[in-house]
C-alpha atoms as a PDB file:
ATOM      1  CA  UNK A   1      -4.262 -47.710 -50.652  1.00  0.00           C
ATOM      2  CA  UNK A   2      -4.053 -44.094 -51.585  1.00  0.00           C
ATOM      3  CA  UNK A   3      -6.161 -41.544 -50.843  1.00  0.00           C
ATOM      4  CA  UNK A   4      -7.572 -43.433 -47.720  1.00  0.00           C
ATOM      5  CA  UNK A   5      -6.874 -42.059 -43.840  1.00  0.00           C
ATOM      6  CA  UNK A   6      -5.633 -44.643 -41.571  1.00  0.00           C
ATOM      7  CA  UNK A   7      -4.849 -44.667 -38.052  1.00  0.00           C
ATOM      8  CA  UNK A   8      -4.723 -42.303 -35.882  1.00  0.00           C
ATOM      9  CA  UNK A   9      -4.921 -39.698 -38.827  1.00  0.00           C
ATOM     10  CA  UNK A  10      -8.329 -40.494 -39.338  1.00  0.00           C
ATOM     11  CA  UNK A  11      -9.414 -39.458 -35.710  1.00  0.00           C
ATOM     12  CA  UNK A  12      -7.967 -36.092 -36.203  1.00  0.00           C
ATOM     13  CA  UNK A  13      -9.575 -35.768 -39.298  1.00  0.00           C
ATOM     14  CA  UNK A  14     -13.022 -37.068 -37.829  1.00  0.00           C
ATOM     15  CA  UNK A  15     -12.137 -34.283 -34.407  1.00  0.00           C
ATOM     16  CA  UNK A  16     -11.600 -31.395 -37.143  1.00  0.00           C
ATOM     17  CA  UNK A  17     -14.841 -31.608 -39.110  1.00  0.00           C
ATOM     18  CA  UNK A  18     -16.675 -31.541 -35.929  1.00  0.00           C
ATOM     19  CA  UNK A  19     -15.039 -28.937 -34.786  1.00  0.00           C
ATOM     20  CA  UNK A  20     -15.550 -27.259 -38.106  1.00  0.00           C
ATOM     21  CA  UNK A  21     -19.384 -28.108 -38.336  1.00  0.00           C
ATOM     22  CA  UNK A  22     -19.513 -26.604 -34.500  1.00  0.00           C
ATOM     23  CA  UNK A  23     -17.911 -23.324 -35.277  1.00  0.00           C
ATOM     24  CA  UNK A  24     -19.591 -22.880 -38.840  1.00  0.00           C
ATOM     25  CA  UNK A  25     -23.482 -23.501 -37.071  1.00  0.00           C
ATOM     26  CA  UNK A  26     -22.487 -21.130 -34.119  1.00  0.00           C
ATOM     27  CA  UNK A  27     -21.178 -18.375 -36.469  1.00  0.00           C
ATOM     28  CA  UNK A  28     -24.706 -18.881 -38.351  1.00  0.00           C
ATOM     29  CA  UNK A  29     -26.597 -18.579 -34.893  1.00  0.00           C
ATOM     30  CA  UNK A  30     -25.061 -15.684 -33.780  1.00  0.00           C
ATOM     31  CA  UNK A  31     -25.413 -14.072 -37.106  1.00  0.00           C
ATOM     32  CA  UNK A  32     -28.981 -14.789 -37.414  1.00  0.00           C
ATOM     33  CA  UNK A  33     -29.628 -13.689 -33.706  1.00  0.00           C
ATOM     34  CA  UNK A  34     -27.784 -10.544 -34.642  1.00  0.00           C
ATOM     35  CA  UNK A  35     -29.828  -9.773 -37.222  1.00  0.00           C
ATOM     36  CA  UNK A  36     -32.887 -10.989 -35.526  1.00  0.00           C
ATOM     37  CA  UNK A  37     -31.700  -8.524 -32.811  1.00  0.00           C
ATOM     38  CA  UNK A  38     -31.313  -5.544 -35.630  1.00  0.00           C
ATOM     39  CA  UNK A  39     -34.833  -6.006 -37.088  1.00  0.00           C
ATOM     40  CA  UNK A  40     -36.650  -5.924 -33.953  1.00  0.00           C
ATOM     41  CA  UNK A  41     -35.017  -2.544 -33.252  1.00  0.00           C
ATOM     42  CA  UNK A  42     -36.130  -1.072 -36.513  1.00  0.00           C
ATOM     43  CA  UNK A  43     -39.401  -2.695 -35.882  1.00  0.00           C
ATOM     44  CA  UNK A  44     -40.054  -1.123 -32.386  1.00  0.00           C
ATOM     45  CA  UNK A  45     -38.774   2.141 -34.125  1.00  0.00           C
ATOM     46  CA  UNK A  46     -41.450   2.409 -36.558  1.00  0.00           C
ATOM     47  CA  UNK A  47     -43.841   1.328 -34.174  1.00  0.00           C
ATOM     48  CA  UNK A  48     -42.750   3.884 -31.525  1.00  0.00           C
ATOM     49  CA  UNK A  49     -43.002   6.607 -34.664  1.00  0.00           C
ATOM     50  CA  UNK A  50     -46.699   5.483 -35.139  1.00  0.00           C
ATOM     51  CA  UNK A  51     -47.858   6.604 -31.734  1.00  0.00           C
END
């Protein structure tokens, strides 16, 4: 059959989406925590200004 994975080819290619899923969600994390981390400095900025 073409087009279908067999063997051990299809472990690797199982192995490499997880590991793509796992890098792809922490590069989101860390992205959102750094801009989490960003807006909470601007935030405390203003408030600091208020006083």
């Amino acid at each position: 059959m073409t087009g279908v994975i067999s063997g051990g080819g299809q472990w690797a290619f199982v192995a490499a989406a997880y590991g793509l899923t796992i890098v792809l969600t922490g590069l989101v994390l860390w992205t959102s925590w750094s801009t989490m981390k960003k807006a909470e400095k601007r935030s405390d900025a203003l408030r600091k200004d208020r006083k």
